[in-house]
N, C-alpha and C. Protein backbone atom coordinates (compact mmCIF):
# COMPACT_ATOMS: atom_id res chain seq x y z
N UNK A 1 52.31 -27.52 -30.62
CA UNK A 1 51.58 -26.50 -29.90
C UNK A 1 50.62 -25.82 -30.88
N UNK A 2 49.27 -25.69 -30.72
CA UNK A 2 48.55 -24.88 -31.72
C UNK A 2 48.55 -23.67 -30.82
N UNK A 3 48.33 -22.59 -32.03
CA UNK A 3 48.72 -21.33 -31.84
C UNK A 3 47.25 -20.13 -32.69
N UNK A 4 47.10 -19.50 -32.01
CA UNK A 4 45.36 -19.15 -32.64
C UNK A 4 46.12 -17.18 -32.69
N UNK A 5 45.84 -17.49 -34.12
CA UNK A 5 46.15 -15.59 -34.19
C UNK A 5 45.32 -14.76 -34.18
N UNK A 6 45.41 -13.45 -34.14
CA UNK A 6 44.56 -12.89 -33.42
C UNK A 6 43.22 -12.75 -34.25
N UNK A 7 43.68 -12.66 -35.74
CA UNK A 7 42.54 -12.57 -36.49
C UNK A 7 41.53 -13.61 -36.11
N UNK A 8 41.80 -14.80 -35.75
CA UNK A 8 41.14 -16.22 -35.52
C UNK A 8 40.15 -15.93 -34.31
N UNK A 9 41.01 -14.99 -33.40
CA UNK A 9 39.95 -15.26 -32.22
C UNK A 9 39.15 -13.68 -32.62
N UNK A 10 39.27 -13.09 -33.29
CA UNK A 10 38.27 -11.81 -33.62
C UNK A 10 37.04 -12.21 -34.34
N UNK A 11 37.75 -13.21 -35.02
CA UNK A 11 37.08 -14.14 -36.24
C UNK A 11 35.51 -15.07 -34.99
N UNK A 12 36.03 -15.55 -34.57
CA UNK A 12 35.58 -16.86 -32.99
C UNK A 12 34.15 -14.80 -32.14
N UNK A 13 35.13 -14.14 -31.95
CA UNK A 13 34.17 -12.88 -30.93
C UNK A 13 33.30 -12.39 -32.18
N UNK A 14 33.75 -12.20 -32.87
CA UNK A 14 32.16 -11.52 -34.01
C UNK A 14 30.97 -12.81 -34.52
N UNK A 15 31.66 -14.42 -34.55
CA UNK A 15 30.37 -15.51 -34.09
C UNK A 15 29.66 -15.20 -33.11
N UNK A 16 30.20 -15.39 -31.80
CA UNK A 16 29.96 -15.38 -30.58
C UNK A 16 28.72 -14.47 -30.76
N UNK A 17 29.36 -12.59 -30.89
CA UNK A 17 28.67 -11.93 -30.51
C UNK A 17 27.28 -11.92 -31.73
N UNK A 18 27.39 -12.36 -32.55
CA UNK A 18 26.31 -12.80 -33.89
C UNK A 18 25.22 -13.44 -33.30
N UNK A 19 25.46 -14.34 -32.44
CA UNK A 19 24.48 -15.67 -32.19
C UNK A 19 23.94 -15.26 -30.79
N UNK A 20 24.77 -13.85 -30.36
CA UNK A 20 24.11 -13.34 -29.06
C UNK A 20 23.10 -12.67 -29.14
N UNK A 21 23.23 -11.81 -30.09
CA UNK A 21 22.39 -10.30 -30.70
C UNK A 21 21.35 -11.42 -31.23
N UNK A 22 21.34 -12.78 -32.04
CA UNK A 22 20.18 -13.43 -32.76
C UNK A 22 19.17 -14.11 -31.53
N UNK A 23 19.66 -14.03 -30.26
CA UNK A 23 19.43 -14.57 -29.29
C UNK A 23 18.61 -13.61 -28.51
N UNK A 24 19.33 -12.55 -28.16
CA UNK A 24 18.80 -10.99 -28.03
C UNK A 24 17.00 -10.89 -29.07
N UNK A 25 17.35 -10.64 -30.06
CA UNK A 25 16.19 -10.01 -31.04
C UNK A 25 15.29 -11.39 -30.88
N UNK A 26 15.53 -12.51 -31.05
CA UNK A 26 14.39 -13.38 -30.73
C UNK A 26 13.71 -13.56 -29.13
N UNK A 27 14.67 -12.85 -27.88
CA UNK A 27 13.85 -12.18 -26.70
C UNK A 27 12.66 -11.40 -27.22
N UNK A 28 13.47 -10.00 -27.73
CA UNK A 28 12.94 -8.68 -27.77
C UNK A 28 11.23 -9.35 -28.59
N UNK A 29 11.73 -9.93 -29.71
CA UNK A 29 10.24 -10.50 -30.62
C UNK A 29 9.10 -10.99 -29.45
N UNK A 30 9.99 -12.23 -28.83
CA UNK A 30 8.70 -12.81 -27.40
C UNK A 30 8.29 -12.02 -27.11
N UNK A 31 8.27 -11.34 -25.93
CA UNK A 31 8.44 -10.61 -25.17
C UNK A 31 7.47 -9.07 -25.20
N UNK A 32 8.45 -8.54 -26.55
CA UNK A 32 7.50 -6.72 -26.66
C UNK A 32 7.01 -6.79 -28.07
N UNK A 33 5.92 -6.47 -27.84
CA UNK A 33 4.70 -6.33 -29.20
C UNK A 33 5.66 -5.14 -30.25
N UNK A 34 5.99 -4.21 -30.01
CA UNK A 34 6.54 -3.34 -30.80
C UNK A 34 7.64 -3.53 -31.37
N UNK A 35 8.41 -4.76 -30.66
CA UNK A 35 9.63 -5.47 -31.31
C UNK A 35 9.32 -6.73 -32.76
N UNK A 36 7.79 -7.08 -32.27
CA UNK A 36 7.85 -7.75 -33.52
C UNK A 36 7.14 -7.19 -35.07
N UNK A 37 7.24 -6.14 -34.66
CA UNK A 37 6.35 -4.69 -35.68
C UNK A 37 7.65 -4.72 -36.38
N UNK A 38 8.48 -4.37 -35.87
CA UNK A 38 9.92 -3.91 -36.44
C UNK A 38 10.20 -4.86 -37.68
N UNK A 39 11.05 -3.83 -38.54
CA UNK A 39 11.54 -5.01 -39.61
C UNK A 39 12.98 -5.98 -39.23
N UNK A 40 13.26 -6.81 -39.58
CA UNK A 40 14.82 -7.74 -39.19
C UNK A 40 15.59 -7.07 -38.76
N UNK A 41 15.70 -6.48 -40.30
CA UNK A 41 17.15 -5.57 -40.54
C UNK A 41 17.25 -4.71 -38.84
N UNK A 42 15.77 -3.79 -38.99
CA UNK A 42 16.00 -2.63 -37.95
C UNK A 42 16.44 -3.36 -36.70
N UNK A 43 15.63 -3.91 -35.96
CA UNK A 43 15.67 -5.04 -34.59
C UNK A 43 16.92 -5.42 -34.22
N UNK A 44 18.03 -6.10 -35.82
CA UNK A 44 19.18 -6.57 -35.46
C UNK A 44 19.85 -5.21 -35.14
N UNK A 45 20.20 -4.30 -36.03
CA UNK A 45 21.14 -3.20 -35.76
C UNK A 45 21.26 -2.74 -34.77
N UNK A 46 19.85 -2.25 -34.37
CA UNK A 46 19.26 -2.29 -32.78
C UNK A 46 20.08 -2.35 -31.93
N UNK A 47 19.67 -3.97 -31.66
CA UNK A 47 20.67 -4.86 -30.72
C UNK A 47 22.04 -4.77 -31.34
N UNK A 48 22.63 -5.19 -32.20
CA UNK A 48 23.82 -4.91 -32.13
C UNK A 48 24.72 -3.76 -31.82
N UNK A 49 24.05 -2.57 -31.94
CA UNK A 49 24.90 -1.05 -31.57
C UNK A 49 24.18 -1.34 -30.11
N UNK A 50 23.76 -1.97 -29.85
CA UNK A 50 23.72 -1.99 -28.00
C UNK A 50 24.42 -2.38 -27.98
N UNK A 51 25.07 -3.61 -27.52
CA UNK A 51 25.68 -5.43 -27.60
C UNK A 51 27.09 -4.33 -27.39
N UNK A 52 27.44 -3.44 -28.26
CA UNK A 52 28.93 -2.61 -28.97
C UNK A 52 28.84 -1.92 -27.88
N UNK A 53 28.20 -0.89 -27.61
CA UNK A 53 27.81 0.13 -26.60
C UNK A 53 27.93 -0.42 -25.43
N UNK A 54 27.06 -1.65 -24.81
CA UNK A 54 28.03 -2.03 -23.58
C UNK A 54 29.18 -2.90 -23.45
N UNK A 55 29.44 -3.81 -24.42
CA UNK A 55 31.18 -3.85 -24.83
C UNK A 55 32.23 -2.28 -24.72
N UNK A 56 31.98 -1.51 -25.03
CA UNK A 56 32.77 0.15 -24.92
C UNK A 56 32.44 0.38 -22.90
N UNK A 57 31.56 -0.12 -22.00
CA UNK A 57 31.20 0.21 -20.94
C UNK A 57 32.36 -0.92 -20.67
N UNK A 58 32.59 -2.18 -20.70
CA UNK A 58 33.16 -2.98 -20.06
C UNK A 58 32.01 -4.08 -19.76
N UNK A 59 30.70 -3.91 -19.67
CA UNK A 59 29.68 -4.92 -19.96
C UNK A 59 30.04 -5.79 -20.77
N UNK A 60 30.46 -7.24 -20.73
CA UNK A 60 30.91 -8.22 -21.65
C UNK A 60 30.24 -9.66 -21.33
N UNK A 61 29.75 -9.77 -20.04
CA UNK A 61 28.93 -10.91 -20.71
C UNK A 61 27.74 -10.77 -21.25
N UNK A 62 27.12 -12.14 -21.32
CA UNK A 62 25.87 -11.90 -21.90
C UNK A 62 24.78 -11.13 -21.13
N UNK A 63 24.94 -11.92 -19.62
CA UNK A 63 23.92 -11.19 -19.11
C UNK A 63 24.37 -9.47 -18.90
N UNK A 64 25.18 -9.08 -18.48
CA UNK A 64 25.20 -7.50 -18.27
C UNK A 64 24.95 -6.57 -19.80
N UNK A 65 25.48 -7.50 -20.73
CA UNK A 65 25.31 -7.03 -21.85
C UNK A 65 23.72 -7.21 -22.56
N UNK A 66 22.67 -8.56 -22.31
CA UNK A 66 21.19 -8.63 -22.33
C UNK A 66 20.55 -7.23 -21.29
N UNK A 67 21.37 -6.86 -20.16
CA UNK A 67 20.95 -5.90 -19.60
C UNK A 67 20.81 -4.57 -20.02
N UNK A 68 22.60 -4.40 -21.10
CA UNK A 68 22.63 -3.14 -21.18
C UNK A 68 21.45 -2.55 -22.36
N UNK A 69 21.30 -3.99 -23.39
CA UNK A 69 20.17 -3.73 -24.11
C UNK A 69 18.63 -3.72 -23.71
N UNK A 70 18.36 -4.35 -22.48
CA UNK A 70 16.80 -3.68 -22.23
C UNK A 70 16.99 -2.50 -21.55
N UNK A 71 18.19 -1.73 -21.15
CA UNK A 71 17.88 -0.74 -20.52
C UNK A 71 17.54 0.14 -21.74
N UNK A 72 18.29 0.12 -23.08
CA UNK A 72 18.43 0.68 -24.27
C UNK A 72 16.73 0.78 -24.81
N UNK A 73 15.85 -0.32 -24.94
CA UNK A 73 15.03 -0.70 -25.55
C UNK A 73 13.74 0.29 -24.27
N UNK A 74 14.07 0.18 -23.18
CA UNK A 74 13.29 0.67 -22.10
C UNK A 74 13.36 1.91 -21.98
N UNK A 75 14.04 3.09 -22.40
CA UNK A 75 14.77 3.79 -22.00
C UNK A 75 15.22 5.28 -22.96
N UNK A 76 15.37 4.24 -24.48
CA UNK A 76 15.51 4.81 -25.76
C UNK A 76 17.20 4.84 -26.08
N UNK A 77 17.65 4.64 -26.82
CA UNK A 77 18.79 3.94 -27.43
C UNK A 77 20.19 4.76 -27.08
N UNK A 78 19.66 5.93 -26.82
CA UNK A 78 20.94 7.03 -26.05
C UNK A 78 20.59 7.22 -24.94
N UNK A 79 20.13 6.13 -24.23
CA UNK A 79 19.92 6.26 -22.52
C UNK A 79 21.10 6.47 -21.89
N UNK A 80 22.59 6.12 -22.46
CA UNK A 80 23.17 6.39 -21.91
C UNK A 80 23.87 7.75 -21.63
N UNK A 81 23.79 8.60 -22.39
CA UNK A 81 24.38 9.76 -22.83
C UNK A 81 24.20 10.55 -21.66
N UNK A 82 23.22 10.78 -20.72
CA UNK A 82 22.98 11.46 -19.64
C UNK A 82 24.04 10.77 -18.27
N UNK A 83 23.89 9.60 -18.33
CA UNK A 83 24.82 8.92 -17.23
C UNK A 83 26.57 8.36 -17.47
N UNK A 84 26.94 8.93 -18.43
CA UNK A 84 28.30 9.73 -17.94
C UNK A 84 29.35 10.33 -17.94
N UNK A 85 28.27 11.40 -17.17
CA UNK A 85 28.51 12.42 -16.39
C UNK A 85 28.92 12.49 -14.93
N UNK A 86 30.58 12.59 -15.15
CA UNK A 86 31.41 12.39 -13.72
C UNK A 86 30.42 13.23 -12.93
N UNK A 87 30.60 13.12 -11.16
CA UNK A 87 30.81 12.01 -10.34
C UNK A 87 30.00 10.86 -10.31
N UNK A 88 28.82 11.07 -10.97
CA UNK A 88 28.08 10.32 -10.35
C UNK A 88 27.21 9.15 -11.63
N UNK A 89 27.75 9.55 -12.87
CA UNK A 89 27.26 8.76 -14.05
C UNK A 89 28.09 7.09 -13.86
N UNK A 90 26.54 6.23 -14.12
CA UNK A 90 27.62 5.24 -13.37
C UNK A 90 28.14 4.67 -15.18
N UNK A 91 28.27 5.83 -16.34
CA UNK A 91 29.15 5.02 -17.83
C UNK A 91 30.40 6.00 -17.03
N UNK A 92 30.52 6.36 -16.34
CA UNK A 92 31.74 7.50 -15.93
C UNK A 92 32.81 6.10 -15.41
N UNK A 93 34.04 6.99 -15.19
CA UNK A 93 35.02 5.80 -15.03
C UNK A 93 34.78 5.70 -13.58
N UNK A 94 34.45 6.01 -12.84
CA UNK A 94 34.14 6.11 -11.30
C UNK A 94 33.03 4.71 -10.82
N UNK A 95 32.86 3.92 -11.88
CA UNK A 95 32.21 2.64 -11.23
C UNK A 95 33.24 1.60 -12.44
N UNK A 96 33.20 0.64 -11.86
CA UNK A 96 33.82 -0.44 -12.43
C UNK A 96 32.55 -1.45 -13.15
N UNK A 97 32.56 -2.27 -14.19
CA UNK A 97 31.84 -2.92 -14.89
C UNK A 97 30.91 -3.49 -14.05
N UNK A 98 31.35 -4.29 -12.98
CA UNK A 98 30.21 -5.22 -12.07
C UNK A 98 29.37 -4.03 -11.22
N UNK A 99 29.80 -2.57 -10.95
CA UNK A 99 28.76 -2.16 -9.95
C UNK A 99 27.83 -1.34 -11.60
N UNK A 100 28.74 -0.96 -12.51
CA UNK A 100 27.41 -0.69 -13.79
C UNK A 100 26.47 -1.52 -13.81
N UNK A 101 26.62 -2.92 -13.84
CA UNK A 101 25.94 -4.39 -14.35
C UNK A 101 24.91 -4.00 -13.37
N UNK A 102 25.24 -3.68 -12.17
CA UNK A 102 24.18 -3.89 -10.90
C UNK A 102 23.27 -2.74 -10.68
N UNK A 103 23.67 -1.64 -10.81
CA UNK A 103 22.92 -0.65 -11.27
C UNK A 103 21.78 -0.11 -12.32
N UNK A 104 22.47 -0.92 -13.50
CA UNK A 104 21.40 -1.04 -14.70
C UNK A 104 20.38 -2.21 -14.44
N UNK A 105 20.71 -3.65 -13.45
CA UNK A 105 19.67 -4.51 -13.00
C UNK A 105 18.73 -3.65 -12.01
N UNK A 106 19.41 -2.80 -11.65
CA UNK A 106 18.13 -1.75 -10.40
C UNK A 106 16.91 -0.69 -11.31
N UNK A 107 18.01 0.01 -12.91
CA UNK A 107 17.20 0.58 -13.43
C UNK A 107 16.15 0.20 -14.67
N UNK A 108 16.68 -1.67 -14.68
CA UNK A 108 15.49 -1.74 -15.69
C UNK A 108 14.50 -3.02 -14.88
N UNK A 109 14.75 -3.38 -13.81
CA UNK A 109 13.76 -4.20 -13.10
C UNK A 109 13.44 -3.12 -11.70
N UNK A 110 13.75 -2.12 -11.57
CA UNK A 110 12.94 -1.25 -10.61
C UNK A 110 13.35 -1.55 -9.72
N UNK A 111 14.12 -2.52 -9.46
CA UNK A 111 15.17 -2.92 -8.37
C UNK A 111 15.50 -2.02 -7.13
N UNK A 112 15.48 -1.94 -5.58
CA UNK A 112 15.98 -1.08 -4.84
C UNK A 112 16.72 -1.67 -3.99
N UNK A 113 17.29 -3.30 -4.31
CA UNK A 113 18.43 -3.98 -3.67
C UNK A 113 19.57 -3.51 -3.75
């Protein structure tokens, strides 16, 4: 029976999330002129204290988590700090991860589905 300890798979989630954020910042570069102004260093940290920030929301895949960072990049990097605020902040515990995910697709594509 192979047996994977825990260090192994923390070891396996900080790749993962490495090659996400490198995936992330080479969007942000396409994409926004002011992202490719930026130096490496700054761009990655960037994205990565997002990537963390909606990992702490329950945002865990890529896409809700590619989301939670253009809302960040759109928005300014403590966009969240205002939303939550019980009842109605949807970082408040009063929404569950998939209606956050869907909410932040309404507030960074203008969405009114």
């Amino acid at each position: 029976m192979l047996i994977i300890r825990k260090s192994q798979l923390d070891a396996f989630a900080e790749q993962a999330r490495e090659r996400f954020v490198r995936k992330v910042v080479a969007y942000l570069r396409k994409t926004f002129a002011p992202a490719r102004d930026m130096a490496d260093g700054s761009l990655h940290d960037f994205v990565l204290a997002q990537v963390r920030k909606a990992e702490g929301y329950g945002l865990v895949t890529e896409c809700d988590a590619a989301l939670y960072v253009l809302a960040a990049w759109r928005f300014g990097a403590d966009f969240d700090a205002p939303l939550c605020e019980p009842p109605h902040g949807i970082f408040s515990s009063a929404f569950t991860p998939n209606k956050r995910a869907q909410l932040l697709y309404r507030m960074v594509l203008g969405e009114d589905t």
